[in-house]
C-alpha atoms as a PDB file:
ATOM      1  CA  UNK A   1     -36.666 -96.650 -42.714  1.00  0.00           C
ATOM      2  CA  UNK A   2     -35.248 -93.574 -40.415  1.00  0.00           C
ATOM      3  CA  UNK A   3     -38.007 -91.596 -39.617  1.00  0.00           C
ATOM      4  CA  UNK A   4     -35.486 -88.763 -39.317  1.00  0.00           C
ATOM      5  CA  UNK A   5     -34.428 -88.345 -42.698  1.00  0.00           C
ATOM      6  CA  UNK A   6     -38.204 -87.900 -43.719  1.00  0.00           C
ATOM      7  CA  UNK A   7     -38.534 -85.239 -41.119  1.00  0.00           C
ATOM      8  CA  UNK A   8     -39.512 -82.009 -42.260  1.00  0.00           C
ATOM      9  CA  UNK A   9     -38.648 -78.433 -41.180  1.00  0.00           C
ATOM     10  CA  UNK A  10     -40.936 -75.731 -40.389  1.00  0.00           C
ATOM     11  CA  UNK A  11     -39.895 -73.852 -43.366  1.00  0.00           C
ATOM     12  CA  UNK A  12     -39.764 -77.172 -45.772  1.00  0.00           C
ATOM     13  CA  UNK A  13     -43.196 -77.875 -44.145  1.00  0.00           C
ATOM     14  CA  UNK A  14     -45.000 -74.422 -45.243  1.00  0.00           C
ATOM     15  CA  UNK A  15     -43.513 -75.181 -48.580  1.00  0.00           C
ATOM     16  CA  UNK A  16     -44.777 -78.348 -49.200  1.00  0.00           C
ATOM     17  CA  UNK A  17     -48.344 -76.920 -48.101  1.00  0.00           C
ATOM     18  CA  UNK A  18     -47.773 -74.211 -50.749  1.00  0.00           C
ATOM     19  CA  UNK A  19     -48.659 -74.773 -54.496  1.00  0.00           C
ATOM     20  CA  UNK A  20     -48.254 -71.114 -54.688  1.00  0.00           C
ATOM     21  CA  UNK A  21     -44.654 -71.529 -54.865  1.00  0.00           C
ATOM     22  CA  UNK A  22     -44.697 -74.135 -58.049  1.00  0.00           C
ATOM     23  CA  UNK A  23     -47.227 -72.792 -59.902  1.00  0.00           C
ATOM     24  CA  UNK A  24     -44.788 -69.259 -59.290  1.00  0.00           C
ATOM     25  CA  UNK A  25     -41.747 -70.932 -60.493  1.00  0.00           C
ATOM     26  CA  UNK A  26     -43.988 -72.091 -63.368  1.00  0.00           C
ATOM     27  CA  UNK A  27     -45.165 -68.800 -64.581  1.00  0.00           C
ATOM     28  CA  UNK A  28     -42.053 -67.781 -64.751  1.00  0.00           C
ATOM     29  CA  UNK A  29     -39.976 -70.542 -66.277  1.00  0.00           C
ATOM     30  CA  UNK A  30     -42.862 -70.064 -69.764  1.00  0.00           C
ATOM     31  CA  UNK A  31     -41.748 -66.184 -69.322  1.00  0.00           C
ATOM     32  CA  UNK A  32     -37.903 -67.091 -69.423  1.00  0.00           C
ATOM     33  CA  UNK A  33     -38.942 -69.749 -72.338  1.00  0.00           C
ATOM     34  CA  UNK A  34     -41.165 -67.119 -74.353  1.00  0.00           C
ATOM     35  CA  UNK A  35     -38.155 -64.677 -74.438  1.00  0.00           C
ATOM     36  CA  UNK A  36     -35.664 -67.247 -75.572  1.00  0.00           C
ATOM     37  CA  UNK A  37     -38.164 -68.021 -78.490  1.00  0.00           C
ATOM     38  CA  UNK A  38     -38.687 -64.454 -79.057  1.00  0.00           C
ATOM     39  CA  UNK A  39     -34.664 -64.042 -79.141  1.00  0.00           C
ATOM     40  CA  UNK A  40     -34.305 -67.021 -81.534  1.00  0.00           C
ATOM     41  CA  UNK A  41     -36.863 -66.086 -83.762  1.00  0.00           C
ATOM     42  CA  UNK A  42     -34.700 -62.344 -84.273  1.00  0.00           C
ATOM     43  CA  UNK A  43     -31.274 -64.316 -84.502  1.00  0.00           C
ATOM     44  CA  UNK A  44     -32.469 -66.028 -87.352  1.00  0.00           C
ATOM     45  CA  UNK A  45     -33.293 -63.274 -89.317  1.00  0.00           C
ATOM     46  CA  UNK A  46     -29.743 -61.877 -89.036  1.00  0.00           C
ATOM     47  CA  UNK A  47     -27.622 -64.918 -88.611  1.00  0.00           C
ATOM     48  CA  UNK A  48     -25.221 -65.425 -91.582  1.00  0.00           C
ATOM     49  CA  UNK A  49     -23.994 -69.301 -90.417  1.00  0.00           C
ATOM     50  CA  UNK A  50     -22.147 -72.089 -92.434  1.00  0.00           C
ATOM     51  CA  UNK A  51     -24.517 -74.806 -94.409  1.00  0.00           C
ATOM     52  CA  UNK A  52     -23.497 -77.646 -91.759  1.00  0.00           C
ATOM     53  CA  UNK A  53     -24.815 -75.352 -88.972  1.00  0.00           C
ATOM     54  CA  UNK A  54     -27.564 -73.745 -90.770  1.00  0.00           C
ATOM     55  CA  UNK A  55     -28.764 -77.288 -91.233  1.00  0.00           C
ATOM     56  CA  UNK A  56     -29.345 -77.840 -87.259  1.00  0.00           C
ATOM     57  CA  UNK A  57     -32.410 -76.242 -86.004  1.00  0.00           C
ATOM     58  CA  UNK A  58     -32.280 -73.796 -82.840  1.00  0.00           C
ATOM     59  CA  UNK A  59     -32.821 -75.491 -79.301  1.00  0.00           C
ATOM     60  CA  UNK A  60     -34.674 -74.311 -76.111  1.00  0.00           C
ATOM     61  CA  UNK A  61     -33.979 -77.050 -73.219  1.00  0.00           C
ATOM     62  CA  UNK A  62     -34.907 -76.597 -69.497  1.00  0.00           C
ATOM     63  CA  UNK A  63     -33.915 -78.301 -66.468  1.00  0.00           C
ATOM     64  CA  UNK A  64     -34.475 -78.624 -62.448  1.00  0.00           C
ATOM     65  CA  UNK A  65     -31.101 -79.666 -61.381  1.00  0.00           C
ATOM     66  CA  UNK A  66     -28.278 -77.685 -62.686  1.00  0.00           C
ATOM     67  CA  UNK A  67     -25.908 -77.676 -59.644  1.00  0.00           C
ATOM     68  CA  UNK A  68     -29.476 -78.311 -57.793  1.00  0.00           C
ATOM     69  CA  UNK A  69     -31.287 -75.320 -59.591  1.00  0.00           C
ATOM     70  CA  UNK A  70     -33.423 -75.289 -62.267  1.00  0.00           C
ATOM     71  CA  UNK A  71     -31.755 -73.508 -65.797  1.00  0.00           C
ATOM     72  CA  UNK A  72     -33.714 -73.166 -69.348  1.00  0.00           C
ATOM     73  CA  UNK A  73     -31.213 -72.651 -71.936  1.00  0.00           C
ATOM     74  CA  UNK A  74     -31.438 -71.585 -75.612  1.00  0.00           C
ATOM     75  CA  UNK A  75     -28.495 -72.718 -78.239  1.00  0.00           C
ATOM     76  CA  UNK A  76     -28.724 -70.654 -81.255  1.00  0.00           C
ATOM     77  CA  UNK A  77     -26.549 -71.303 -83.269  1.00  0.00           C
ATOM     78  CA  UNK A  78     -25.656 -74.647 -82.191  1.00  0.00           C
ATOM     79  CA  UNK A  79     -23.257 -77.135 -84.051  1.00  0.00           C
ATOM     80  CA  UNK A  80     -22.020 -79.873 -81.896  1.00  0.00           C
ATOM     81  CA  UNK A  81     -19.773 -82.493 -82.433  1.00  0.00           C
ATOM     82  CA  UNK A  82     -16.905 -84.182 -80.440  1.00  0.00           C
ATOM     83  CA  UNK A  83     -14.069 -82.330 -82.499  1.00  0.00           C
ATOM     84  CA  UNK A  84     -15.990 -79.235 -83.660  1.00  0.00           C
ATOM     85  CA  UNK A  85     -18.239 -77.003 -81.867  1.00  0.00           C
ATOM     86  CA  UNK A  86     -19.936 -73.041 -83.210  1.00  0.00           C
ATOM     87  CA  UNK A  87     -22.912 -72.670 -80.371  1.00  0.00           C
ATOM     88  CA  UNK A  88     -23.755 -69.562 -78.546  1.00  0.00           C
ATOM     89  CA  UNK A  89     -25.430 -70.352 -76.194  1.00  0.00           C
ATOM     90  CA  UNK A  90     -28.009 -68.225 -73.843  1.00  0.00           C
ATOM     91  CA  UNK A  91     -28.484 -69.583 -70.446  1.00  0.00           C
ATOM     92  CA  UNK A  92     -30.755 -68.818 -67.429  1.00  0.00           C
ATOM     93  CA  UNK A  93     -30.642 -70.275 -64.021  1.00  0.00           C
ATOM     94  CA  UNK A  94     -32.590 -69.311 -61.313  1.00  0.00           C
ATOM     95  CA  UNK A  95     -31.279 -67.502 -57.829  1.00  0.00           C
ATOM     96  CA  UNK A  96     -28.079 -66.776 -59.826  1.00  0.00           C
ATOM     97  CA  UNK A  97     -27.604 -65.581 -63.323  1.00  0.00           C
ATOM     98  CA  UNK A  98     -28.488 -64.646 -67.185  1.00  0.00           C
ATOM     99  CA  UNK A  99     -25.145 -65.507 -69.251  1.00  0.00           C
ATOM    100  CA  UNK A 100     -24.676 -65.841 -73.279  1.00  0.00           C
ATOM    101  CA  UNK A 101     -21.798 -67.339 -74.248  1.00  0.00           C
ATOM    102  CA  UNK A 102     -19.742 -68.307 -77.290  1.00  0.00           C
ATOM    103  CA  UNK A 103     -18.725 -71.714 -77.902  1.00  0.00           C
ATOM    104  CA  UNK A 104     -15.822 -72.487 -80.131  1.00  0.00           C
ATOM    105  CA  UNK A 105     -14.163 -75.494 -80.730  1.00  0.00           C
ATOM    106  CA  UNK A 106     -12.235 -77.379 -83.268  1.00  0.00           C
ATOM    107  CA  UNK A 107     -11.924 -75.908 -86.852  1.00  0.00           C
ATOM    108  CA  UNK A 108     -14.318 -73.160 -85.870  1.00  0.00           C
ATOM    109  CA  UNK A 109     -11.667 -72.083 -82.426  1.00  0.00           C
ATOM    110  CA  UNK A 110      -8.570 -71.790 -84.982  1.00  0.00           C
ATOM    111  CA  UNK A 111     -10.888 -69.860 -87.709  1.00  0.00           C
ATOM    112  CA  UNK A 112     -12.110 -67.088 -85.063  1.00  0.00           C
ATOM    113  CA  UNK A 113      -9.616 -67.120 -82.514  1.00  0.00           C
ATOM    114  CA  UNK A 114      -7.332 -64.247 -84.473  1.00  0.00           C
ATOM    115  CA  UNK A 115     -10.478 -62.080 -84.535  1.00  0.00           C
ATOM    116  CA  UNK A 116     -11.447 -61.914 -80.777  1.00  0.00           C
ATOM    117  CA  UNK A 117      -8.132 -61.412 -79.830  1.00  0.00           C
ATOM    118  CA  UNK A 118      -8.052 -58.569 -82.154  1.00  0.00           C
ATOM    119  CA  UNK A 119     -11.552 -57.311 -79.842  1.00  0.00           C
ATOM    120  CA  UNK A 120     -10.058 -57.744 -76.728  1.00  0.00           C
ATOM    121  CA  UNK A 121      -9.795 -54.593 -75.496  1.00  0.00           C
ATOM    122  CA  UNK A 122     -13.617 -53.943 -76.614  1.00  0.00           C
ATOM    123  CA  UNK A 123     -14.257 -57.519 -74.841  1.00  0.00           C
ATOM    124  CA  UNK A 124     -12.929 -56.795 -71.700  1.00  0.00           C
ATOM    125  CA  UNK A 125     -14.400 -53.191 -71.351  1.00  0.00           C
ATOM    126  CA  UNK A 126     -17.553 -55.284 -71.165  1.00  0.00           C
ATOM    127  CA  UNK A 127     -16.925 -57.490 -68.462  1.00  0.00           C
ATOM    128  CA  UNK A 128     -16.448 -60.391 -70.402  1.00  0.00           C
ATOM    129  CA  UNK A 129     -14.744 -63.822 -68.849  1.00  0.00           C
ATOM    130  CA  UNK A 130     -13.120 -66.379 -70.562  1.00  0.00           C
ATOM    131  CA  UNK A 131     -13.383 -70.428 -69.335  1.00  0.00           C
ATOM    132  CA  UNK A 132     -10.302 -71.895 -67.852  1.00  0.00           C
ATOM    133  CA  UNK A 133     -11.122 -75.150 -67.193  1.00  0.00           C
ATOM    134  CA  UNK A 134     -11.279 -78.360 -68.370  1.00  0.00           C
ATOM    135  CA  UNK A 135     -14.951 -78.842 -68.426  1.00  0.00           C
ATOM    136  CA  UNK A 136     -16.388 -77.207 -71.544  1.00  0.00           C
ATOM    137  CA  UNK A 137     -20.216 -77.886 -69.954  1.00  0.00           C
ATOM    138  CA  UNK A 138     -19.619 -75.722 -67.126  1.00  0.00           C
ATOM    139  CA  UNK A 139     -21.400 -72.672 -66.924  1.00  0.00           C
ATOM    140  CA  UNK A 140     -20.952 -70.958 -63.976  1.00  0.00           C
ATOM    141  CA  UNK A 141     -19.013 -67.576 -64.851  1.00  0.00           C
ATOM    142  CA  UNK A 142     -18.837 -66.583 -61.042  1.00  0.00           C
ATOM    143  CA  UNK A 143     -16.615 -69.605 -60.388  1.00  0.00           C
ATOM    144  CA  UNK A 144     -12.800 -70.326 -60.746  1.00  0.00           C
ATOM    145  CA  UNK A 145     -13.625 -72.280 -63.851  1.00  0.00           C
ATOM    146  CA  UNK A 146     -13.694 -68.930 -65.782  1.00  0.00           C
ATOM    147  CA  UNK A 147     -11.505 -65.500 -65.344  1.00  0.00           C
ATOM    148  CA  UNK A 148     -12.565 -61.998 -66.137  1.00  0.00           C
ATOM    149  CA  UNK A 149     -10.597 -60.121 -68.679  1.00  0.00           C
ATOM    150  CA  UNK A 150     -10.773 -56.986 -66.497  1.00  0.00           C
ATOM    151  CA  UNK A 151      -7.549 -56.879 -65.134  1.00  0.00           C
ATOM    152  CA  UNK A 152      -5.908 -59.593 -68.128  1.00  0.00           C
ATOM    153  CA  UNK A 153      -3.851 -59.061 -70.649  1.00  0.00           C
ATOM    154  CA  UNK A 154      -4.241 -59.131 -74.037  1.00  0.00           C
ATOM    155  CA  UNK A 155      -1.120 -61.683 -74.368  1.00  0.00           C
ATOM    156  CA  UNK A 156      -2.433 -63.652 -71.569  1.00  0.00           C
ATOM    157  CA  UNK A 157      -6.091 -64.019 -73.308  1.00  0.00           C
ATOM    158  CA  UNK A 158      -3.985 -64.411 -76.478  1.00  0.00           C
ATOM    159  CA  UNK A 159      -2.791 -67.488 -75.112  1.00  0.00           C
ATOM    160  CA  UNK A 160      -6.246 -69.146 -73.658  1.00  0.00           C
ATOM    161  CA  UNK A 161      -7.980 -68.783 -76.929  1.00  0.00           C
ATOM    162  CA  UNK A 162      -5.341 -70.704 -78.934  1.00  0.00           C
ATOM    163  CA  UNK A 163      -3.961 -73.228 -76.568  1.00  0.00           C
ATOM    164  CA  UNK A 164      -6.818 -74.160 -74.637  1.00  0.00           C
ATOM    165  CA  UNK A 165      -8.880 -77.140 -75.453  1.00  0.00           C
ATOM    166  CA  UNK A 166     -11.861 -75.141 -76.933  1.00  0.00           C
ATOM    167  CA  UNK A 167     -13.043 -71.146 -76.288  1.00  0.00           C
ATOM    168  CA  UNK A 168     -16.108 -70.027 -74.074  1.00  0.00           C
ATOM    169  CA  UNK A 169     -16.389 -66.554 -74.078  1.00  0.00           C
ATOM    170  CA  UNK A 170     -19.372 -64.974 -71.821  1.00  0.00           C
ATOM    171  CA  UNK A 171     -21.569 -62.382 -70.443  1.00  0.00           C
ATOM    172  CA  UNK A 172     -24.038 -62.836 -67.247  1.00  0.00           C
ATOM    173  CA  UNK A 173     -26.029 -60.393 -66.087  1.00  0.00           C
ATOM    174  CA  UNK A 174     -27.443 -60.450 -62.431  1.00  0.00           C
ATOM    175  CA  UNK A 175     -31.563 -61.722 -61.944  1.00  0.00           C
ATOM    176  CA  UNK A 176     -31.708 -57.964 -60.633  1.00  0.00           C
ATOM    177  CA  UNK A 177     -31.727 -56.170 -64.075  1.00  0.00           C
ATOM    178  CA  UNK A 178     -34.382 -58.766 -65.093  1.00  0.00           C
ATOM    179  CA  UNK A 179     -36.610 -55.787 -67.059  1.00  0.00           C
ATOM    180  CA  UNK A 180     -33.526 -55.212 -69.054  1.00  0.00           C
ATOM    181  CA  UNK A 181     -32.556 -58.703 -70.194  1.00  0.00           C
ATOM    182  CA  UNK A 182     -34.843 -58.589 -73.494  1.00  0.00           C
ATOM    183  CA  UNK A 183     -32.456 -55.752 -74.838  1.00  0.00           C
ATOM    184  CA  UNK A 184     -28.784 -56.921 -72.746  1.00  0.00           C
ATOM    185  CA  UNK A 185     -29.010 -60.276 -73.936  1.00  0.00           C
ATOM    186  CA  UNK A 186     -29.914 -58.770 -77.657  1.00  0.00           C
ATOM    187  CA  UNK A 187     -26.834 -56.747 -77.618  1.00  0.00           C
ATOM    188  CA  UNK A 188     -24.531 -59.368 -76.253  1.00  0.00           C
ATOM    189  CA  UNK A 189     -25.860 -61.775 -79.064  1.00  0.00           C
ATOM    190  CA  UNK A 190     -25.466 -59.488 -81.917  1.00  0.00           C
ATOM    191  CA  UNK A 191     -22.172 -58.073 -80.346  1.00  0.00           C
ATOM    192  CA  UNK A 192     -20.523 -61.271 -80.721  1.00  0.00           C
ATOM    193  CA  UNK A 193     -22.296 -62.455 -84.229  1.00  0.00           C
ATOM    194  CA  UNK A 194     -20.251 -59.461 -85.465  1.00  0.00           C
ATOM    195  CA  UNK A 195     -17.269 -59.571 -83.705  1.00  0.00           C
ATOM    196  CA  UNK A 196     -17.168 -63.211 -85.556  1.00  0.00           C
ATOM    197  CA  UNK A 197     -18.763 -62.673 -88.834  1.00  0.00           C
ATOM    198  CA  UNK A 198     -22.130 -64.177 -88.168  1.00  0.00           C
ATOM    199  CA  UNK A 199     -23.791 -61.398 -88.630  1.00  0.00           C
ATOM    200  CA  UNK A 200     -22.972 -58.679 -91.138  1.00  0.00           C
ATOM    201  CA  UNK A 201     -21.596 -55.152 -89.928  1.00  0.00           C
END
């Protein structure tokens, strides 16, 4: 055994000594978890969704080790399957982000893709991005796996949303505006259940 690599720093030290700092992380993991409930519960009430994905029931999951950081994550709707995919899916992970993002895939990519390219300027006013890569379970929208469509075309985000292998269109929001998620991540849900006929106008 090398006695180094058990060594501790000062700082990991005073951590480790410190069940302040879990029971903290704790507290508010059941706050992120109680707001994704609480934002589930209103989705239903409003969600107008086809009989195969009205048959699967919402999902809140959490994690410690998304790229080394704990997430939570709420799906709602979620339909999964290899070929066919309707999700939006709400996702919080600590020291970076709040995102929502819509998942399409499949038979539900070539039914809504004609109608968010037909939003796109109203999309892109809003900071949107748009995944580029090849990964469909990647979800960090600060990284080259996803481009902003500030500063795209509408031709160019024309051709994403048909020819790529499935859509993810998101939103994050920084940790800073954390007494504003309740209502942000509200809009950006019912936003995009209207933009795609999930909700009614």
């Amino acid at each position: 055994m090398e006695a180094a690599k058990l060594t501790l720093s000062e700082e990991e030290l005073r951590l480790v000594m410190d069940p302040g700092f879990i029971l903290t992380k704790n507290a508010i993991i059941s706050k992120v978890c109680f707001l994704f409930g609480e934002l589930s519960e209103m989705m239903s009430r409003g969600l107008i969704l086809p009989a195969e994905v009205t048959a699967v029931s919402p999902k809140i999951s959490k994690g410690e080790s998304y790229q080394g950081l704990p997430y939570v994550m709420l799906d709602h709707p979620r339909y999964f399957t290899t070929e066919h995919v309707l999700a939006i899916r709400t996702f919080f992970w600590w020291g970076n982000f709040f995102s929502v993002t819509l998942h399409l895939k499949g038979k539900y990519q070539l039914l809504y893709n004609r109608t968010l390219l037909n939003h796109f300027d109203n999309l892109a006013g809003k900071h949107y991005a748009v995944a580029v890569c090849e990964d469909e379970w990647q979800h960090h929208t600060g990284s080259e796996d996803y481009r902003s469509l500030q500063g795209m075309d509408q031709e160019t985000f024309g051709a994403i949303i048909r020819d790529h292998p499935f859509i993810k269109l998101s939103r994050s929001f920084p940790l800073e505006q954390w007494d504003e998620i309740p209502y942000l991540l509200t809009g950006v849900h019912q936003e995009l259940g209207r933009i795609v006929g999930l909700i009614a106008s």
